[in-house]
C-alpha atoms as a PDB file:
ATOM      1  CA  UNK A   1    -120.656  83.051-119.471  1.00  0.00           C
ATOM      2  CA  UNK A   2    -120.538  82.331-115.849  1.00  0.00           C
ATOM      3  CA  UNK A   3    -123.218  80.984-113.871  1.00  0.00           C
ATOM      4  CA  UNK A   4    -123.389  84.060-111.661  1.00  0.00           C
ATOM      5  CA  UNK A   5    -123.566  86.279-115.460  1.00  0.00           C
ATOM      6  CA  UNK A   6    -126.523  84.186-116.344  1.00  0.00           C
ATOM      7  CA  UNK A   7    -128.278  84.199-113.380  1.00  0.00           C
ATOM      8  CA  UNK A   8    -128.261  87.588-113.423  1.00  0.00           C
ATOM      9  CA  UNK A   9    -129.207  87.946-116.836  1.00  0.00           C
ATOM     10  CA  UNK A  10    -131.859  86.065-116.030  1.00  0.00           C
ATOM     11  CA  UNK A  11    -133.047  87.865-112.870  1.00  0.00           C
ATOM     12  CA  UNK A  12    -133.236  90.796-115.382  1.00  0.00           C
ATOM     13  CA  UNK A  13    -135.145  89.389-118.372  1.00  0.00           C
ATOM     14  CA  UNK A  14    -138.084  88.028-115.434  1.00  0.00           C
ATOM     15  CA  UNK A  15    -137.798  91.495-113.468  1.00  0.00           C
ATOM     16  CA  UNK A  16    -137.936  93.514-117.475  1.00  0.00           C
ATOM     17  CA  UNK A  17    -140.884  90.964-118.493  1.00  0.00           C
ATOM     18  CA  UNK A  18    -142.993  91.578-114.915  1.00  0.00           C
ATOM     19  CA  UNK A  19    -142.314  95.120-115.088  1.00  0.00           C
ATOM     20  CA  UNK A  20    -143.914  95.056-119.195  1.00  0.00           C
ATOM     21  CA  UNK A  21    -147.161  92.904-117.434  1.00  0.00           C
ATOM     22  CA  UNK A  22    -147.415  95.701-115.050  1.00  0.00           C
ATOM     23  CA  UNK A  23    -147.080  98.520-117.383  1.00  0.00           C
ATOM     24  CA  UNK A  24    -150.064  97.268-119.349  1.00  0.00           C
ATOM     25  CA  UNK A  25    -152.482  97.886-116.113  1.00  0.00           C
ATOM     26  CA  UNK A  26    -150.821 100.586-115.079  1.00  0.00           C
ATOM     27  CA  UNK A  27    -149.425 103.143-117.874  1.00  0.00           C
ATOM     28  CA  UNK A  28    -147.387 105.102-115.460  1.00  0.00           C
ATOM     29  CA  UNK A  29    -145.194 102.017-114.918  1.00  0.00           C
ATOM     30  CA  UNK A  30    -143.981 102.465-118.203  1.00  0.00           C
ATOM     31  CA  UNK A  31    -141.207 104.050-117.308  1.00  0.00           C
ATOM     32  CA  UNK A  32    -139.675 101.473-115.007  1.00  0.00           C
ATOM     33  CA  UNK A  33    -140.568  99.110-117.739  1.00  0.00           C
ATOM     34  CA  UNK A  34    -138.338 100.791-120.689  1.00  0.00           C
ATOM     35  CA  UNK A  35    -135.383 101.304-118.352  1.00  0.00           C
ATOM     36  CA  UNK A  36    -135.453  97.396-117.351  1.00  0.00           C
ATOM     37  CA  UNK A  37    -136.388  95.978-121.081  1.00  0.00           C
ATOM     38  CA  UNK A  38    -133.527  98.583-122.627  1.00  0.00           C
ATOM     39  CA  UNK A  39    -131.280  97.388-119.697  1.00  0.00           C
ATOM     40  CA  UNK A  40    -131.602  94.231-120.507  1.00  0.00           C
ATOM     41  CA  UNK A  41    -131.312  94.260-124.450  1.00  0.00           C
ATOM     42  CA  UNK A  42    -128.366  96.599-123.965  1.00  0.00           C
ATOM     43  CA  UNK A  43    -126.808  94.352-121.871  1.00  0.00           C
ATOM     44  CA  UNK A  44    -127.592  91.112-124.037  1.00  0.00           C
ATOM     45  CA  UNK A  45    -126.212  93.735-126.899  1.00  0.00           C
ATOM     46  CA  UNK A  46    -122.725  94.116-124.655  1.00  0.00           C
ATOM     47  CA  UNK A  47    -122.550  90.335-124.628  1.00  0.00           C
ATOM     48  CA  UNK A  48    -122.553  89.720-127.712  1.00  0.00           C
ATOM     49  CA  UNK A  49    -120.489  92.183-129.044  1.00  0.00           C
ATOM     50  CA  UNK A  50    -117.939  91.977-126.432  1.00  0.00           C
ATOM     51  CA  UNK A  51    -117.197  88.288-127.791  1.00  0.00           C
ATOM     52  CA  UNK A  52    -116.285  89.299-131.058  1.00  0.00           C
ATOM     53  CA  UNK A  53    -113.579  91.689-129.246  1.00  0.00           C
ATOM     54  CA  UNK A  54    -110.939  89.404-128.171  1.00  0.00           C
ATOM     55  CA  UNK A  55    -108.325  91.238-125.792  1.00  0.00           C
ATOM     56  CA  UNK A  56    -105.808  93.322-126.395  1.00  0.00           C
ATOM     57  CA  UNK A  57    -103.811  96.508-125.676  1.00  0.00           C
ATOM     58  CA  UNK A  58    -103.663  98.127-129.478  1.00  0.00           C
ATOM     59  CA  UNK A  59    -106.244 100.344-130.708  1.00  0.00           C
ATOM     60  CA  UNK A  60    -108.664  98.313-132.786  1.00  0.00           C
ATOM     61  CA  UNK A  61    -109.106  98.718-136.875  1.00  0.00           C
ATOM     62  CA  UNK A  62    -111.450  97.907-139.240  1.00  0.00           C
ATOM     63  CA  UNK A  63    -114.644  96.025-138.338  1.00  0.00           C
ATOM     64  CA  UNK A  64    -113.049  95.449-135.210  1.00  0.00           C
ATOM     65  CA  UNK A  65    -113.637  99.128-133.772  1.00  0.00           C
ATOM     66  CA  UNK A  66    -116.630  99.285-135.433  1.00  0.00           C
ATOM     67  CA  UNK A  67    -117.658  96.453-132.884  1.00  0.00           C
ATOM     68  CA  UNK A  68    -115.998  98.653-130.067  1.00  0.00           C
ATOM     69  CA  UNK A  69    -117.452 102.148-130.791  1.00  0.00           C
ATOM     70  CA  UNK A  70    -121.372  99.628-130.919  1.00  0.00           C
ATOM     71  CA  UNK A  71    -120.020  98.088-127.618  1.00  0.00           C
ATOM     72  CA  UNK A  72    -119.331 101.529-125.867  1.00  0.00           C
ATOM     73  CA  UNK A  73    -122.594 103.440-127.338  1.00  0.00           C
ATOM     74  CA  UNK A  74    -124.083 100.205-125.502  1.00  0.00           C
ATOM     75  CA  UNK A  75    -122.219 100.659-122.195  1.00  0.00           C
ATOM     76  CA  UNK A  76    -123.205 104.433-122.406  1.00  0.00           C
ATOM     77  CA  UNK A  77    -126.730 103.713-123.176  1.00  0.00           C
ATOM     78  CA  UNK A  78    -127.184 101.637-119.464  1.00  0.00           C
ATOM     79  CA  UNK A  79    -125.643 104.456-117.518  1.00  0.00           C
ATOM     80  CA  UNK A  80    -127.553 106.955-119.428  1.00  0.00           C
ATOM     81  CA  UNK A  81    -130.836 105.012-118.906  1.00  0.00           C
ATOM     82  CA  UNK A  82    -131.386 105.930-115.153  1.00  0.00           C
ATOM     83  CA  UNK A  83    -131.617 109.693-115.846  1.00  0.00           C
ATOM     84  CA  UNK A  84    -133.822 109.280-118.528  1.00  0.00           C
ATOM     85  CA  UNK A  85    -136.193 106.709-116.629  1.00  0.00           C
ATOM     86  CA  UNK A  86    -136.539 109.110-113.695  1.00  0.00           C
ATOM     87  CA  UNK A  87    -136.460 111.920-115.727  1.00  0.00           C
ATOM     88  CA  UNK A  88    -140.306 110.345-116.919  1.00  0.00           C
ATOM     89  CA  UNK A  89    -140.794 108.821-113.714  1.00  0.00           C
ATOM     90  CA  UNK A  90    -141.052 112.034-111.597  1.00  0.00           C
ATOM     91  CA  UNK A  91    -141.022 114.936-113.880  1.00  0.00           C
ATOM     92  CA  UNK A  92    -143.304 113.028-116.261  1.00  0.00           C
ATOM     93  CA  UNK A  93    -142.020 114.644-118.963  1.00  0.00           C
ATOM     94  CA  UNK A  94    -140.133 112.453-122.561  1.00  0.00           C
ATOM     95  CA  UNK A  95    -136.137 112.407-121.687  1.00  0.00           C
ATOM     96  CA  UNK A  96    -135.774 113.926-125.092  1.00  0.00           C
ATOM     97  CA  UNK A  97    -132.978 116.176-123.358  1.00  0.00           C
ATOM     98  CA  UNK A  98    -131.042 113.396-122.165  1.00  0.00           C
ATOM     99  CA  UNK A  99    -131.064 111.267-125.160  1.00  0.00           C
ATOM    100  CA  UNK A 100    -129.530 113.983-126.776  1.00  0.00           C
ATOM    101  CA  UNK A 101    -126.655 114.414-124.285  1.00  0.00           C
ATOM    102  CA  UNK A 102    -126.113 110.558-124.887  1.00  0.00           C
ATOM    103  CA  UNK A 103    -125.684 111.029-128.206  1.00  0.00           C
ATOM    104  CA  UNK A 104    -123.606 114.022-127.936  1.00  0.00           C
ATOM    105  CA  UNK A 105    -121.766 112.363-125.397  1.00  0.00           C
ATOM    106  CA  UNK A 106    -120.564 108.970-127.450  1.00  0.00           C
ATOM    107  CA  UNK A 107    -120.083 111.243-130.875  1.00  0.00           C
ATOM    108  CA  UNK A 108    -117.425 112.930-128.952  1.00  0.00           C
ATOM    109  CA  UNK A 109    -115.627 109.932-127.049  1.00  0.00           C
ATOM    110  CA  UNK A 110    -115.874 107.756-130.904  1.00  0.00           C
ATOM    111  CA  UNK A 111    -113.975 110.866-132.258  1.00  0.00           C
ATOM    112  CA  UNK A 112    -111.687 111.064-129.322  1.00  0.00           C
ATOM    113  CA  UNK A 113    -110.499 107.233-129.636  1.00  0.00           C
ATOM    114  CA  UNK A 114    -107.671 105.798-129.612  1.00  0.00           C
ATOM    115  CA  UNK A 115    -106.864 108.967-127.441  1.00  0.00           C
ATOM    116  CA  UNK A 116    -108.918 108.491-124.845  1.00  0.00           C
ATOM    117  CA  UNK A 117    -109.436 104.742-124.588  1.00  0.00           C
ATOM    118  CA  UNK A 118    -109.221 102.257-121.195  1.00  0.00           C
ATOM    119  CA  UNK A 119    -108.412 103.818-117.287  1.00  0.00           C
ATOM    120  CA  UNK A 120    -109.220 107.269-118.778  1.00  0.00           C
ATOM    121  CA  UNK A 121    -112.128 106.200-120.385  1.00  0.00           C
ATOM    122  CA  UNK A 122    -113.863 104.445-117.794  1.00  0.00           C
ATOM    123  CA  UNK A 123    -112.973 107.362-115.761  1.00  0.00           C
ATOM    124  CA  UNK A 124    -114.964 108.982-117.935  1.00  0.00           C
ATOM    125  CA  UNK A 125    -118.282 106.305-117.634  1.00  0.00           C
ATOM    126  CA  UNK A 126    -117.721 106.400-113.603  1.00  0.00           C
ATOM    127  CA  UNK A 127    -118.308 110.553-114.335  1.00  0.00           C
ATOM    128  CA  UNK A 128    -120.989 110.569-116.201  1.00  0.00           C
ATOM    129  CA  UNK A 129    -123.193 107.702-114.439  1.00  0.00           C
ATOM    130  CA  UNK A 130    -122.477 109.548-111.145  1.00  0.00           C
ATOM    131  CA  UNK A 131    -123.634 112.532-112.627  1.00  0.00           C
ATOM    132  CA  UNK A 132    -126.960 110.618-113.982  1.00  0.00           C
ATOM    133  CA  UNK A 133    -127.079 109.090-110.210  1.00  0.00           C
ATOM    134  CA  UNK A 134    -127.336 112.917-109.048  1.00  0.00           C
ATOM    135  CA  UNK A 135    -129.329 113.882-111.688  1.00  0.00           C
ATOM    136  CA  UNK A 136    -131.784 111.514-110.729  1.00  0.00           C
ATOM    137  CA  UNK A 137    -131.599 111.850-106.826  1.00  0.00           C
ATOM    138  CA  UNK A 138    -132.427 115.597-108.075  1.00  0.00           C
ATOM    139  CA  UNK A 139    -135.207 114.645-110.214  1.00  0.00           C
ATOM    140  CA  UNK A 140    -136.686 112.721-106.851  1.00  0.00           C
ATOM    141  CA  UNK A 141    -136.485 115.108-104.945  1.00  0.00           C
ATOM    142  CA  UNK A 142    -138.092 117.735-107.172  1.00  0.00           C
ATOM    143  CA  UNK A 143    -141.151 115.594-106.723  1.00  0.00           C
ATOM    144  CA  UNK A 144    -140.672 115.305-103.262  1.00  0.00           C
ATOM    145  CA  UNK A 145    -141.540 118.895-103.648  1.00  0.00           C
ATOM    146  CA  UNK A 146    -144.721 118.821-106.229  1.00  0.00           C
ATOM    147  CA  UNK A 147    -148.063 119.027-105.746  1.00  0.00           C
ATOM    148  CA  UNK A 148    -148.530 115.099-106.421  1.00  0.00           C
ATOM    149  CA  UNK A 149    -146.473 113.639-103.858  1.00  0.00           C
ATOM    150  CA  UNK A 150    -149.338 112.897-101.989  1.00  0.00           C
ATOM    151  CA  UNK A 151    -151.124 110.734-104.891  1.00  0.00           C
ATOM    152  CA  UNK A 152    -148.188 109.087-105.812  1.00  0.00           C
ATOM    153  CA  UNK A 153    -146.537 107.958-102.428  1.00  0.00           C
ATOM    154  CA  UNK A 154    -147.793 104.851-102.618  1.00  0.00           C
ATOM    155  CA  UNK A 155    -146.897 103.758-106.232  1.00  0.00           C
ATOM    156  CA  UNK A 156    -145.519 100.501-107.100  1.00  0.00           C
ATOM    157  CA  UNK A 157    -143.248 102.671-110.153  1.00  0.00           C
ATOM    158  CA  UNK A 158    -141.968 105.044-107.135  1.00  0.00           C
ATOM    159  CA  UNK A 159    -140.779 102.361-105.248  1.00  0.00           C
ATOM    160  CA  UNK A 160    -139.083 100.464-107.782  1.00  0.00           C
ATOM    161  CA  UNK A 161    -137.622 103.614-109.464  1.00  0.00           C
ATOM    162  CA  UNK A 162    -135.889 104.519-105.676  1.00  0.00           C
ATOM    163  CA  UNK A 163    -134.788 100.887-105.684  1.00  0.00           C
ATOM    164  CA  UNK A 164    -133.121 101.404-108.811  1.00  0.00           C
ATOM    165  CA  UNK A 165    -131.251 104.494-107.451  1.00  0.00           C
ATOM    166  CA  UNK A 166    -130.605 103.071-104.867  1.00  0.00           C
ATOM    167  CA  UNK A 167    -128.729 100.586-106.253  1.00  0.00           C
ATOM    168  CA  UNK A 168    -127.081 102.892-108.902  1.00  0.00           C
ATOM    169  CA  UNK A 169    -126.253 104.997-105.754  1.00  0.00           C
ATOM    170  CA  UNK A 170    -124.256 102.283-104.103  1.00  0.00           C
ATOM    171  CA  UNK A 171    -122.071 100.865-106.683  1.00  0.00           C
ATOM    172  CA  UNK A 172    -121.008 104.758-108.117  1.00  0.00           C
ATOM    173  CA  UNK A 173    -120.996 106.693-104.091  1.00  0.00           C
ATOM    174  CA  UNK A 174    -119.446 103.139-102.429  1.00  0.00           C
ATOM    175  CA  UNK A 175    -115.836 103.119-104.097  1.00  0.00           C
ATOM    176  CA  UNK A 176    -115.601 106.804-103.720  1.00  0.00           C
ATOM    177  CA  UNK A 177    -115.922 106.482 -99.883  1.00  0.00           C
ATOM    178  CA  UNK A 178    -114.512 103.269 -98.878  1.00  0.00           C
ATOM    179  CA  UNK A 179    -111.902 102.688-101.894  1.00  0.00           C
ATOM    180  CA  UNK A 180    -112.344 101.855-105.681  1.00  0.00           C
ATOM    181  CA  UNK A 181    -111.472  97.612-103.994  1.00  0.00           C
ATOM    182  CA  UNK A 182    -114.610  97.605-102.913  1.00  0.00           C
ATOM    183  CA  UNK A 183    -116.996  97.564-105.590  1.00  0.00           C
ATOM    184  CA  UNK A 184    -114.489  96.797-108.031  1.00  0.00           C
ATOM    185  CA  UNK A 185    -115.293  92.529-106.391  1.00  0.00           C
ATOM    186  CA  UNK A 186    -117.516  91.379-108.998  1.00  0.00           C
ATOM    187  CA  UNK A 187    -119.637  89.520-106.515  1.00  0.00           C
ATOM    188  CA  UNK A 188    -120.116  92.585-104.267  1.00  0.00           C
ATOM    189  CA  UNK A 189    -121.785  94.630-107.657  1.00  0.00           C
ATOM    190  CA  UNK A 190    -123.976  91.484-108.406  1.00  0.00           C
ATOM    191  CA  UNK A 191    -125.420  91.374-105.378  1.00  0.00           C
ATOM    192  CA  UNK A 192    -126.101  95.131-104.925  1.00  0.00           C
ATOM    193  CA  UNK A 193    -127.756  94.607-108.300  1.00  0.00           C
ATOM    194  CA  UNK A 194    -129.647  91.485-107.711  1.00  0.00           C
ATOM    195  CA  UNK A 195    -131.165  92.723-104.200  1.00  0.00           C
ATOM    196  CA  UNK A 196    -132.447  96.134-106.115  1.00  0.00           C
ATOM    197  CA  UNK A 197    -133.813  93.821-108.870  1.00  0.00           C
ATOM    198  CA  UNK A 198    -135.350  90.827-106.871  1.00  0.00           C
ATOM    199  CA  UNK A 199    -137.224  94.043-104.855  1.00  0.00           C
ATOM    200  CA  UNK A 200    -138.837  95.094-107.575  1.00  0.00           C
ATOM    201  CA  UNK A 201    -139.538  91.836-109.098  1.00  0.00           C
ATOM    202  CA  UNK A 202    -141.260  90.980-105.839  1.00  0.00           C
ATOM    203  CA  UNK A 203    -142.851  94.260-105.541  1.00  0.00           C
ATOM    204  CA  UNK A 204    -144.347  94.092-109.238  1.00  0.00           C
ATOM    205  CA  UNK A 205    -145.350  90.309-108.897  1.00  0.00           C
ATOM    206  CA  UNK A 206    -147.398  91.372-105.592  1.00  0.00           C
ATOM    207  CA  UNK A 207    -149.353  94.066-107.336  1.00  0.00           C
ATOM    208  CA  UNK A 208    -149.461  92.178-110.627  1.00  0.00           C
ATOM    209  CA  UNK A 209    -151.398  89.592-109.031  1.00  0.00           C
ATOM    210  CA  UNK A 210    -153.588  91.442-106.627  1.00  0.00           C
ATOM    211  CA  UNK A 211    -154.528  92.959-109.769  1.00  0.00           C
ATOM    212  CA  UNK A 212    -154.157  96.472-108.280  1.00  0.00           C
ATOM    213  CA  UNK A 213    -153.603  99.723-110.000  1.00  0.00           C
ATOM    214  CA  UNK A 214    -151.560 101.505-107.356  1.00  0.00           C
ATOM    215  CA  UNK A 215    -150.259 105.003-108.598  1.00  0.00           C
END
């Protein structure tokens, strides 16, 4: 693991464990706090299982796919975890729907392998987490339109859920515009990632310690 892996790994464990303090004073904070804690143990997952997958261009047998199809339902589980975080951030209502469609999703690309498999397949991912990027903007701005916009402008889970999007936003909309190059430079995603997640770190930590329930 790189330096720049871990500290980022790192950045997200803090961010996930401030954002579980929060959501113990403030209940509608939970959802921001299930999308960082499942980010995080779906990315420690990926980690993991991506070492026992050394490279290679053949399709994978035995216990070896069975360590790819876990790695890939992982992988889809991160890009499916924005809808279904904003899906209960501004709807308020359980992302049932969209856990569904995840599972749907990942029965049908396991049966698909080796057919679909690599460029095609992340062509695929890049899809469907622009999709949950839209879905999301969508879900925002249905709110934007309801009743409690007023009550909840000021929220510390707002803010950090349009930090999140925003970030989601610019590494999916970014390559389409200037080129795939640019957000293809590992540093260039880390940092897009690391500025949404130091926000709300700080933004949590603040409220966390002013011991203010801001909703």
């Amino acid at each position: 693991m790189t330096p720049l892996r871990l500290a980022m790994l790192v950045l997200l464990v803090v961010t996930a464990a401030a954002a579980v303090a929060l959501a113990k004073k403030d209940r509608c904070h939970r959802p921001v706090a299930w999308f960082l804690v499942g980010l995080a143990t779906l990315d420690l997952a990926r980690l993991g299982l991506s070492r026992l997958l050394p490279a290679t261009s053949a399709p994978r047998e035995g216990s070896a796919l069975i360590v790819r199809h876990a790695e890939a339902a992982a992988y889809l589980g991160a890009i499916m975890l924005l809808p279904a975080m904003t899906m209960a951030l501004f709807l308020r209502r359980r992302p049932w729907a969209i856990g569904a469609l995840y599972l749907a999703i990942w029965v049908v690309l396991t049966a698909s392998y080796p057919a679909i498999r690599g460029h095609e397949l992340m062509l695929i991912y890049t899809f469907i987490e622009l999709a949950g990027v839209v879905a999301s903007v969508g879900f925002f701005i249905m709110w934007l339109r309801s009743p409690r916009v007023l009550e909840d402008s000021r929220s510390v889970p707002i803010m950090s859920g349009l930090a999140l999007i925003g970030a989601s936003l610019a590494i999916v909309v970014l390559p389409q515009l200037t080129g795939p190059e640019t957000m293809a430079k590992w540093p260039i995603v880390v940092a897009t990632n690391a500025l949404a997640l130091a926000f709300v770190l700080v933004f949590q930590l603040r409220h966390l310690f002013a011991g203010k329930r801001e909703l």
